[in-house]
C-alpha atoms as a PDB file:
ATOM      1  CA  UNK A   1      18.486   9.307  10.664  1.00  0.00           C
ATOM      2  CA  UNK A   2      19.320  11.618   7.792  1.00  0.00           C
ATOM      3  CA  UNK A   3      16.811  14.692   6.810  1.00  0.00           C
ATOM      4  CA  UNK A   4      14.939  13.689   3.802  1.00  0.00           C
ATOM      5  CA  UNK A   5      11.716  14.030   5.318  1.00  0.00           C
ATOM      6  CA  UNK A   6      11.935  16.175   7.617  1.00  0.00           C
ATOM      7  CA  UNK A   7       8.943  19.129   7.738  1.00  0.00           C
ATOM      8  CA  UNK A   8       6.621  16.400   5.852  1.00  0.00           C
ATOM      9  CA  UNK A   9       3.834  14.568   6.970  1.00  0.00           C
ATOM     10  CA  UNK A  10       2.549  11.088   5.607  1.00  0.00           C
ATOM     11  CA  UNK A  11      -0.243   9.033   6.243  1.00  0.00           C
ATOM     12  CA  UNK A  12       0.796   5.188   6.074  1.00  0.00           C
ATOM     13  CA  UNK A  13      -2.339   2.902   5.275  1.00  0.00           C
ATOM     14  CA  UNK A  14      -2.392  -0.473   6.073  1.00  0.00           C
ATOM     15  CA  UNK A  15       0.010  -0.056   8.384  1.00  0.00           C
ATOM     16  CA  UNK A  16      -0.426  -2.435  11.185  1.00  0.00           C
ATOM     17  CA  UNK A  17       2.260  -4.934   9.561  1.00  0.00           C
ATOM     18  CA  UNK A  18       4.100  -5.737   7.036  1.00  0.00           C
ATOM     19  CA  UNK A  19       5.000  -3.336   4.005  1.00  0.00           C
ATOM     20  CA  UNK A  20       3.244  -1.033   5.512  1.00  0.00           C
ATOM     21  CA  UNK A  21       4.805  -1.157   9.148  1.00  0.00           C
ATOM     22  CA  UNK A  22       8.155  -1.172   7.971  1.00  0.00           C
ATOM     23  CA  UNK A  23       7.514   2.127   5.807  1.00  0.00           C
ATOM     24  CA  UNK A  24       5.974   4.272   8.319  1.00  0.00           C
ATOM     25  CA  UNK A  25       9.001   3.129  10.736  1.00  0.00           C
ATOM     26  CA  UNK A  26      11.729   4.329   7.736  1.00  0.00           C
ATOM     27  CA  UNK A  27       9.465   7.423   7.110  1.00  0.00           C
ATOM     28  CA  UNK A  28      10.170   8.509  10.576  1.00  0.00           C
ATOM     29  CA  UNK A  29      13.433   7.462  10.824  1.00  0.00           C
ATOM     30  CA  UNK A  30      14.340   9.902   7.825  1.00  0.00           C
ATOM     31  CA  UNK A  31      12.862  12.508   9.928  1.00  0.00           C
ATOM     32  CA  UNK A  32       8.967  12.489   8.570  1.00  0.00           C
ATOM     33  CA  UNK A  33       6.290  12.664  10.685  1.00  0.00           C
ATOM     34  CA  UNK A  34       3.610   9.922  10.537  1.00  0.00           C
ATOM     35  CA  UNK A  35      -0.217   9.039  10.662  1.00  0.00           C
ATOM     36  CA  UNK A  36      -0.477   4.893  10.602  1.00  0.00           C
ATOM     37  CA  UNK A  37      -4.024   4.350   9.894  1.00  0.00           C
ATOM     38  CA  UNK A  38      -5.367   0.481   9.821  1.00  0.00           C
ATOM     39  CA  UNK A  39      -8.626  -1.320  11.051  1.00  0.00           C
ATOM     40  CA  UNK A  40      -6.406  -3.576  13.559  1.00  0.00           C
ATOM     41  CA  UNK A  41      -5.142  -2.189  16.855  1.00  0.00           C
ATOM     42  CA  UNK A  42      -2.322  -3.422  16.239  1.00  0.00           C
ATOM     43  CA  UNK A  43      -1.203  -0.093  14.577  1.00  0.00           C
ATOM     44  CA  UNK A  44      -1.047   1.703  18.061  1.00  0.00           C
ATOM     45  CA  UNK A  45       1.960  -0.778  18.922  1.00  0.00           C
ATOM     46  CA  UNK A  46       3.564  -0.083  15.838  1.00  0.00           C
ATOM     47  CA  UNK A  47       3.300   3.857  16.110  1.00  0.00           C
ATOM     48  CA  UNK A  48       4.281   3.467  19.977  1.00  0.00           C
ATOM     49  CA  UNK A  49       8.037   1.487  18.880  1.00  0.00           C
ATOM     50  CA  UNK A  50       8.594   4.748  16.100  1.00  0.00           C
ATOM     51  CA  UNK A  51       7.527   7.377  19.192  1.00  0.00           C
ATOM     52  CA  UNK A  52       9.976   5.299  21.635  1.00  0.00           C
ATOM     53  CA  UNK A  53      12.600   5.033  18.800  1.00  0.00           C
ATOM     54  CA  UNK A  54      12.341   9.181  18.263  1.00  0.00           C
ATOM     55  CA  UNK A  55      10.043   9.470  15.611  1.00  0.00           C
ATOM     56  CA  UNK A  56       6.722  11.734  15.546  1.00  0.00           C
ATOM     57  CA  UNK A  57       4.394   8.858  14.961  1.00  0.00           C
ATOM     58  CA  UNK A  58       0.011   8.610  15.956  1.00  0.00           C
ATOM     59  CA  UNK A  59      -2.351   5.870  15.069  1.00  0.00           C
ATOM     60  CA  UNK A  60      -6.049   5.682  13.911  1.00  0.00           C
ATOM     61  CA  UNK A  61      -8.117   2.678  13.663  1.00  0.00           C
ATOM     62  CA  UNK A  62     -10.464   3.407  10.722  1.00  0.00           C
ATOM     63  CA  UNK A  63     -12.206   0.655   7.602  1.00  0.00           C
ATOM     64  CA  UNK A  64     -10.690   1.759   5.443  1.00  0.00           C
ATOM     65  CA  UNK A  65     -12.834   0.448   2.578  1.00  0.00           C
ATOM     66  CA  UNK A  66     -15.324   3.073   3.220  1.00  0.00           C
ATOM     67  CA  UNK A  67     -15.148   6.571   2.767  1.00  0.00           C
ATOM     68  CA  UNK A  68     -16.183   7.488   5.967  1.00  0.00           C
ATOM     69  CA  UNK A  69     -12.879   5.838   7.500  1.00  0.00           C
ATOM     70  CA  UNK A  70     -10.730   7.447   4.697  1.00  0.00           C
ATOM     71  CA  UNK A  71     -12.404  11.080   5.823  1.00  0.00           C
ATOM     72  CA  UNK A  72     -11.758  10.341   9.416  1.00  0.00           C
ATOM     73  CA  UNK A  73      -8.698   9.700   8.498  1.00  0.00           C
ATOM     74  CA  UNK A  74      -7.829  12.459   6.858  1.00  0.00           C
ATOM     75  CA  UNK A  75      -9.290  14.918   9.216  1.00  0.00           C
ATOM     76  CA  UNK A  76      -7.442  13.385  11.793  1.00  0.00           C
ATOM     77  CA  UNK A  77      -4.026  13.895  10.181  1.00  0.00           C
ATOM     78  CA  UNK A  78      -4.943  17.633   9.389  1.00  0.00           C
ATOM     79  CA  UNK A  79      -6.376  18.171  13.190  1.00  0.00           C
ATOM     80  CA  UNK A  80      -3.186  16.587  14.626  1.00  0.00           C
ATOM     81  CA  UNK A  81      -0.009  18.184  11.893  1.00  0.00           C
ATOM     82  CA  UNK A  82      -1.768  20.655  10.145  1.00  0.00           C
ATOM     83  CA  UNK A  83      -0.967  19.400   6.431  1.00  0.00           C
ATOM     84  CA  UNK A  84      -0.767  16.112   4.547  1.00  0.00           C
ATOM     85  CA  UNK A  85       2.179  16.182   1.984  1.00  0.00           C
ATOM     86  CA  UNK A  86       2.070  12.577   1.078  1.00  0.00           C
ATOM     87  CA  UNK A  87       0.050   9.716   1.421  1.00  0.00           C
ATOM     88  CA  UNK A  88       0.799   6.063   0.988  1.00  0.00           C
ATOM     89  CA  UNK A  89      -1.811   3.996  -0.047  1.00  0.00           C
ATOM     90  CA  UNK A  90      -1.441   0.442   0.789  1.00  0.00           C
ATOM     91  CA  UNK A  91      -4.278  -0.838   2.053  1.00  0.00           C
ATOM     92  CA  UNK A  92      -4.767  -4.300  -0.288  1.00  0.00           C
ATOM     93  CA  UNK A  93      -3.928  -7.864  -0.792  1.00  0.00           C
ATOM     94  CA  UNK A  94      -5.213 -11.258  -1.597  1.00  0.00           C
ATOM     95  CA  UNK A  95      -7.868 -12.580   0.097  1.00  0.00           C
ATOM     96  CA  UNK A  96      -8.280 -16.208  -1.907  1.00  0.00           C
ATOM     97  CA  UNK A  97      -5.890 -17.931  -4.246  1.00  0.00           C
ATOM     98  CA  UNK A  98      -7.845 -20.011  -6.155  1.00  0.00           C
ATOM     99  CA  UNK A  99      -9.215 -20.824 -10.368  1.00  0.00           C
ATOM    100  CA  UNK A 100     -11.391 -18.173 -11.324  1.00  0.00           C
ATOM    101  CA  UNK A 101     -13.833 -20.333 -11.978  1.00  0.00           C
ATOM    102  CA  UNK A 102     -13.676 -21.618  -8.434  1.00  0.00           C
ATOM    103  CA  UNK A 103     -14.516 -17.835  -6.701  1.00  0.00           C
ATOM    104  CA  UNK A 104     -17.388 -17.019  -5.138  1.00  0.00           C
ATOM    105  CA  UNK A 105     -19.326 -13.719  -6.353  1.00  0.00           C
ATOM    106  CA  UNK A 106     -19.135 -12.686  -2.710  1.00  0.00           C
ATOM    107  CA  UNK A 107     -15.399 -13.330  -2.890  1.00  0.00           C
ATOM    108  CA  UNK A 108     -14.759 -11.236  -5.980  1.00  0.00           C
ATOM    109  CA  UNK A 109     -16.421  -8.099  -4.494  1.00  0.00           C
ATOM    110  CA  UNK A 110     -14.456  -8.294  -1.056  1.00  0.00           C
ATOM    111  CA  UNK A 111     -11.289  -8.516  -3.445  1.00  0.00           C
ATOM    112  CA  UNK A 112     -12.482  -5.258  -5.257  1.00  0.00           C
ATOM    113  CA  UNK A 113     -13.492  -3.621  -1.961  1.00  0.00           C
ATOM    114  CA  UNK A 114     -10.204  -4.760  -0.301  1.00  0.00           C
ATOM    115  CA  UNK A 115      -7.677  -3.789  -3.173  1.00  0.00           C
ATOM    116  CA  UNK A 116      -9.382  -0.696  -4.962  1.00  0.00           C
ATOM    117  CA  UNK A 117     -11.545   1.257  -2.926  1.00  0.00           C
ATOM    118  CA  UNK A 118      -9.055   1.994  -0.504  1.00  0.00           C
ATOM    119  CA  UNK A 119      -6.739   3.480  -2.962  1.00  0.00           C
ATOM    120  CA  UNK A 120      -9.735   5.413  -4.244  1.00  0.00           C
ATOM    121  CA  UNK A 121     -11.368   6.204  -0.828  1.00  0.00           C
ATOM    122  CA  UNK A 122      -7.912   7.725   0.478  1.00  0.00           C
ATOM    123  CA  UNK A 123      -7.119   9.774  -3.064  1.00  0.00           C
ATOM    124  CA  UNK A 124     -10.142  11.526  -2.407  1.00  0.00           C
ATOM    125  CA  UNK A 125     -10.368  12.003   1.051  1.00  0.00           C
ATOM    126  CA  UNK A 126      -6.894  13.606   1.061  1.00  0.00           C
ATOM    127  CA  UNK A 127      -6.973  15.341  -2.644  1.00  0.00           C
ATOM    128  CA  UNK A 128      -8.584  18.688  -1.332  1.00  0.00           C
ATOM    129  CA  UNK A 129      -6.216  19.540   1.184  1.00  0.00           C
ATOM    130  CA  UNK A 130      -3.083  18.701  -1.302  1.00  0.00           C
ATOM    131  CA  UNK A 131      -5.041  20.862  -4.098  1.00  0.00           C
ATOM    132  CA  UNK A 132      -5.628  23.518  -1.211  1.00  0.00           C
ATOM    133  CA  UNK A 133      -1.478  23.820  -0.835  1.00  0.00           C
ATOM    134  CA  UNK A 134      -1.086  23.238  -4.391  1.00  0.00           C
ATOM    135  CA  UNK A 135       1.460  20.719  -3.076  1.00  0.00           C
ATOM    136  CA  UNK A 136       1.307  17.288  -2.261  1.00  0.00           C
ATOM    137  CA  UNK A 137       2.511  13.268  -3.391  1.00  0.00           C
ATOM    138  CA  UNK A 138       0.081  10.437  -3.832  1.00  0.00           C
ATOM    139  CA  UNK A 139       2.371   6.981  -3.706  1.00  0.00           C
ATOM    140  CA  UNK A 140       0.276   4.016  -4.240  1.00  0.00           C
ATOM    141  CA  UNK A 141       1.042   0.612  -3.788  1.00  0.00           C
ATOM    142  CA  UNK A 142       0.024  -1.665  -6.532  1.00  0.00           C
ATOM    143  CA  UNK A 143       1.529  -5.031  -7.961  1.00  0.00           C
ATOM    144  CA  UNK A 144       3.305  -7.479 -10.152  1.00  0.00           C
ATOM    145  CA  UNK A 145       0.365  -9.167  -9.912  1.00  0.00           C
ATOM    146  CA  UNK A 146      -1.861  -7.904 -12.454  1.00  0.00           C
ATOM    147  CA  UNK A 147      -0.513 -10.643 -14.799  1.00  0.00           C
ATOM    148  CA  UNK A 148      -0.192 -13.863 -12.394  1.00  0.00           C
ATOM    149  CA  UNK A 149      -2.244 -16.734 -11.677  1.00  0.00           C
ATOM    150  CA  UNK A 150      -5.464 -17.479  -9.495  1.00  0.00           C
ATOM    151  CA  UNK A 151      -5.827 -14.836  -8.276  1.00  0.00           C
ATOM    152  CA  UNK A 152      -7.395 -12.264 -10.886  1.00  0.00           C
ATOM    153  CA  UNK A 153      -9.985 -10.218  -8.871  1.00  0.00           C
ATOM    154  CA  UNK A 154      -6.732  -9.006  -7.141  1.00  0.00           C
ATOM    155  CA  UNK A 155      -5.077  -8.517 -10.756  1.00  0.00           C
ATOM    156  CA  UNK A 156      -8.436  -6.609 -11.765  1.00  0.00           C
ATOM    157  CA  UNK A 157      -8.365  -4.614  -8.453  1.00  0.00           C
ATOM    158  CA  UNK A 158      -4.836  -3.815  -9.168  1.00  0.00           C
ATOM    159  CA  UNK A 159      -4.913  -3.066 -12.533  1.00  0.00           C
ATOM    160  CA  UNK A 160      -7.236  -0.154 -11.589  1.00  0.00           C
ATOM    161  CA  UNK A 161      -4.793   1.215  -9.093  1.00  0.00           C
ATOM    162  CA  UNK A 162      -2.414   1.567 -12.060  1.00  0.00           C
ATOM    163  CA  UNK A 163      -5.310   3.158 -13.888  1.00  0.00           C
ATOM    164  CA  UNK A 164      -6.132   5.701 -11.191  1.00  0.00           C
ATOM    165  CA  UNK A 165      -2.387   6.849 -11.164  1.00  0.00           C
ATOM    166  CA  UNK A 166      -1.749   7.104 -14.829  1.00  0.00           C
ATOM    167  CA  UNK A 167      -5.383   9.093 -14.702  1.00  0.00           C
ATOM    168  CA  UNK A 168      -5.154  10.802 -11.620  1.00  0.00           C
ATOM    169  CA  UNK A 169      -1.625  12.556 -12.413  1.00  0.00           C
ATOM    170  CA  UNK A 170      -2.756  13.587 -15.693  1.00  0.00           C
ATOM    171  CA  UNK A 171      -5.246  15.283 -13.922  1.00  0.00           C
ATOM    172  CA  UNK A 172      -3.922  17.123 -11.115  1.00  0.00           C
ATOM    173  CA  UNK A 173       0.136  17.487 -12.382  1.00  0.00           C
ATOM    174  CA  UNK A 174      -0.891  21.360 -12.673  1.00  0.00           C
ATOM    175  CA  UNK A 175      -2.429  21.516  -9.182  1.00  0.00           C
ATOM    176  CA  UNK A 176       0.886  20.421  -7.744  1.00  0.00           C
ATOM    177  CA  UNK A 177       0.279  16.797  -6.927  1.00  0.00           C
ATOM    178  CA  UNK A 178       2.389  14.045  -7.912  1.00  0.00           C
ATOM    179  CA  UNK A 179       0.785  10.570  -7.913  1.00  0.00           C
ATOM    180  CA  UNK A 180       2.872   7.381  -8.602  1.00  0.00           C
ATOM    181  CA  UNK A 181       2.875   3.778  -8.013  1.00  0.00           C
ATOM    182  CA  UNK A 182       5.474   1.040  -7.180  1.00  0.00           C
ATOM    183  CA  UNK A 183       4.237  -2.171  -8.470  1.00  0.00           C
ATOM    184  CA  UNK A 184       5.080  -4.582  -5.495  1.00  0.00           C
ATOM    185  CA  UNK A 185       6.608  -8.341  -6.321  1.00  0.00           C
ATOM    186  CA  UNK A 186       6.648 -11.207  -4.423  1.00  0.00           C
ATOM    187  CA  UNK A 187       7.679 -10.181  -0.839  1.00  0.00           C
ATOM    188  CA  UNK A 188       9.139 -12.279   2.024  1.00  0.00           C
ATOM    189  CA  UNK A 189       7.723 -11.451   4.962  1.00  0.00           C
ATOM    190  CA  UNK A 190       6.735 -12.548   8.441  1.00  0.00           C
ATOM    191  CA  UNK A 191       3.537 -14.397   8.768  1.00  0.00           C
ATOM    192  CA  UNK A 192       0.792 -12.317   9.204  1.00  0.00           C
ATOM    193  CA  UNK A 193      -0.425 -11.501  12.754  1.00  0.00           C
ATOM    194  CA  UNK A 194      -3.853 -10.922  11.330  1.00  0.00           C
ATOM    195  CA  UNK A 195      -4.276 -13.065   7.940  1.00  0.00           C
ATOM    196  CA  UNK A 196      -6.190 -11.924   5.288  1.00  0.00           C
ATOM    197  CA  UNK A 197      -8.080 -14.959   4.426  1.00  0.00           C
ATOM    198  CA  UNK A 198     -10.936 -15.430   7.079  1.00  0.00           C
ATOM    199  CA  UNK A 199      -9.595 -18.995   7.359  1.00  0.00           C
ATOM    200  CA  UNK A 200      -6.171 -18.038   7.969  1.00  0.00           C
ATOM    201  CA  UNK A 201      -2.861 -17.860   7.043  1.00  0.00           C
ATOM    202  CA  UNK A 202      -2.100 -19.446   3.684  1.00  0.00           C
ATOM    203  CA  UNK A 203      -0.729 -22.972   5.220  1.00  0.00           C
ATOM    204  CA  UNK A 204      -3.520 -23.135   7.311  1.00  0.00           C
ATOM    205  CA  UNK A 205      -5.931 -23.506   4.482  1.00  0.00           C
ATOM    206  CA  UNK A 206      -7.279 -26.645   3.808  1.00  0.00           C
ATOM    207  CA  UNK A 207      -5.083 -28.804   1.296  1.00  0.00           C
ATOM    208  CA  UNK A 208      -6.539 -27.821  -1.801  1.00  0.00           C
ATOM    209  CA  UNK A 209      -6.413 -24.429  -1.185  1.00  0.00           C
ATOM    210  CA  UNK A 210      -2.466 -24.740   0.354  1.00  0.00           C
ATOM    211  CA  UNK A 211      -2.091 -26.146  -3.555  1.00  0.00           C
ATOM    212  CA  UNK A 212      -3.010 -23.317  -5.415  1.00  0.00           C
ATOM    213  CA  UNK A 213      -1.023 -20.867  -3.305  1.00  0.00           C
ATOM    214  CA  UNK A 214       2.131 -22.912  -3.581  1.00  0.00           C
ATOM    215  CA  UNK A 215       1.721 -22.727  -7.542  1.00  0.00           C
ATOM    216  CA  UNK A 216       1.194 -18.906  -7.011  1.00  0.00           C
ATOM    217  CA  UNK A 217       4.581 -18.943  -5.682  1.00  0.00           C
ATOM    218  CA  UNK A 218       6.200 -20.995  -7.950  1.00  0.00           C
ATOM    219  CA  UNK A 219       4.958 -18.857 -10.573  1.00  0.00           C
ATOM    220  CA  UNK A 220       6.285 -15.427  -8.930  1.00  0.00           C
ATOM    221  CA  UNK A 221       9.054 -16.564  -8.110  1.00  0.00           C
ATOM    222  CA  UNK A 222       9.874 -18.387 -11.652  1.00  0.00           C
ATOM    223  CA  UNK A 223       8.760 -15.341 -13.290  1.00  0.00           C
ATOM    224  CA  UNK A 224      11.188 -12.559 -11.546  1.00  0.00           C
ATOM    225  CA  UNK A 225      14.702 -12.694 -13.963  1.00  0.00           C
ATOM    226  CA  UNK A 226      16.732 -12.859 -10.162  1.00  0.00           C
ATOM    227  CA  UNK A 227      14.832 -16.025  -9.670  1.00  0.00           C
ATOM    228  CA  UNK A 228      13.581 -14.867  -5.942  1.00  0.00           C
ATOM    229  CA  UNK A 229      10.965 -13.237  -3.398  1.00  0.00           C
ATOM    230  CA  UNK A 230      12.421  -9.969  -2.430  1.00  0.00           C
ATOM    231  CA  UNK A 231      12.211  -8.472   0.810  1.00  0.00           C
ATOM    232  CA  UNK A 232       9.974  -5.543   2.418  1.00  0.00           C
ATOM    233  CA  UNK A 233      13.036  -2.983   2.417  1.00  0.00           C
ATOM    234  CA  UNK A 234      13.839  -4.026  -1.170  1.00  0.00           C
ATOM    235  CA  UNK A 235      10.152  -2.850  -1.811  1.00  0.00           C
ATOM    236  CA  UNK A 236       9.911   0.126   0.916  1.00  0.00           C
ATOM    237  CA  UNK A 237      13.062   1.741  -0.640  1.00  0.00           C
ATOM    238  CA  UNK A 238      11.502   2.688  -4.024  1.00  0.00           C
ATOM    239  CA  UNK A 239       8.421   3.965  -2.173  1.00  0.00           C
ATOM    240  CA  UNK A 240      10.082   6.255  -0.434  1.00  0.00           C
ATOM    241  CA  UNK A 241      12.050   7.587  -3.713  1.00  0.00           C
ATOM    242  CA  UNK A 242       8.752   8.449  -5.219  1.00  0.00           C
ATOM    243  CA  UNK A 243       7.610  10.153  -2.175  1.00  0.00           C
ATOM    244  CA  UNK A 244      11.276  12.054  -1.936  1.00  0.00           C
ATOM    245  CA  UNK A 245      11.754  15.546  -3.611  1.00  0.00           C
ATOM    246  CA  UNK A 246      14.455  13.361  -5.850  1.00  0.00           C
ATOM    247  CA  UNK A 247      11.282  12.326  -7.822  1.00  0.00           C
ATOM    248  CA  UNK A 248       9.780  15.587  -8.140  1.00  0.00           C
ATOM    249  CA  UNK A 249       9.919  15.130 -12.106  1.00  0.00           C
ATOM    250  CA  UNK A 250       8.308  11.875 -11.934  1.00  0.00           C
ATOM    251  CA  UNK A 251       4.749  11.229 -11.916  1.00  0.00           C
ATOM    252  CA  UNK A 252       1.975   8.999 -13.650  1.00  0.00           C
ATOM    253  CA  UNK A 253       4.444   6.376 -13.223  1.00  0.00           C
ATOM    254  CA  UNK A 254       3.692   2.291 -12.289  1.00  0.00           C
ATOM    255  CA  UNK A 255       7.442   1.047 -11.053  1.00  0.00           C
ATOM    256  CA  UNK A 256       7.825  -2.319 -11.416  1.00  0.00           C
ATOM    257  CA  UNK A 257       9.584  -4.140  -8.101  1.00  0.00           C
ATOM    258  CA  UNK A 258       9.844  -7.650  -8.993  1.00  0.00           C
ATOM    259  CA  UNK A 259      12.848  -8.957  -9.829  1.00  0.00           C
ATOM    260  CA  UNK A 260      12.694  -8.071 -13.414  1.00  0.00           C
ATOM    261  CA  UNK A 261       9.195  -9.242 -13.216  1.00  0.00           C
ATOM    262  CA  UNK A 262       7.128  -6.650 -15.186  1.00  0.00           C
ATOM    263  CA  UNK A 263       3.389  -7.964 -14.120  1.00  0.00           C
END
């Protein structure tokens, strides 16, 4: 464990698995302290393994997609540390792979709701106390996948995370917040304990569904210049950069992580 966090606290969204698992164990491990917040229980287990391993870690089970959960959350990072220095938004992800043509209106809202309002929801929740301290680093997680294939109320929903940084740090740069994005690639990864899709994990789907996400990644995976899926540390390491004090110059910035992939 080396120092590069240590003092700070972070609040991990969507941390339950995944990117965002892996993140709020490396945060701790470089001496941060940690509030995993995620809708699944599953979070507890995960802050539990960075307490046993010698971290500062607590969980909260909040929706995220509502403001209410994003306030909770917020108040119960400030109740438990005293201060929020950075906040890591990566609540998000495809629900359906599919032609656009071929989405239901019902499934283009939950996209929206899944991949943007959290982003939002959290920005705002956590913005006052950050202005408060005149202090503070917004890192949101965004992706390659604005320019891909069936899948574009995720692009949309995406493309306004990238909009909210570029915004956002315009806005409060003299207030002493940073905000910054890493745009995600394709990302090997353990199958999902919960899966996004209500009909489960993505070779579980019925066949012509399974179709359509193997073209998806075909197509990420011919469009990245190293000609592979990357893994979760190769996409956790430029988070934390943009969270360190080493990018205290940077802000209003989307950085691509795709293999030369620049979504």
């Amino acid at each position: 464990m080396n120092g590069r966090f240590k003092g700070k606290v972070a609040i991990v969204t969507g941390s339950a698995q995944g990117i965002g698992a892996v993140l709020a164990q490396k945060f701790a491990q470089e001496g941060g302290t940690v509030v995993l917040a995620d809708r699944s229980p599953l979070v507890r287990e995960v802050a539990r393994n960075i307490e046993q391993s010698g971290g500062t870690a607590s969980a909260i089970e909040v929706d995220l997609e509502t403001y209410s959960g994003a306030e909770e959350m917020t108040l119960h990072a400030i109740k438990t540390y005293g201060q929020i220095d950075i906040l890591f938004n990566n609540v998000g992800g495809t629900i359906w792979t599919r032609p656009f043509e071929k989405y239901e209106p019902s499934h283009i809202e939950d996209e929206v709701r899944r991949s943007l309002f959290p982003t939002l929801w959290c920005s705002r929740a956590v913005l006052p106390f950050m202005v408060e301290r005149a202090k503070g680093v917004i890192v949101n997680v965004s992706s390659i996948a604005t320019k891909s294939i069936y899948r574009v109320p995720y692009a949309a929903a995406k493309g306004g995370v990238n909009a909210l940084t570029a915004s956002l740090a315009m806005e409060v740069a003299q207030k002493g917040v940073r905000v910054v994005a890493v745009a995600v690639g394709g990302t090997e990864a353990p199958a999902r304990r919960i899966p996004r899709n209500p009909l489960g994990n993505p070779f579980e789907l019925p066949e012509e569904d399974k179709v359509w996400y193997q073209e998806i990644i075909d197509q990420t995976r011919d469009s990245t210049y190293l000609g592979r899926y990357g893994t979760i540390d190769e996409m956790v390491a430029p988070l934390l950069f943009f969270a360190s004090d080493e990018a205290s110059y940077i802000t209003g910035s989307v950085l691509p992580a795709g293999g030369g992939d620049q979504g």
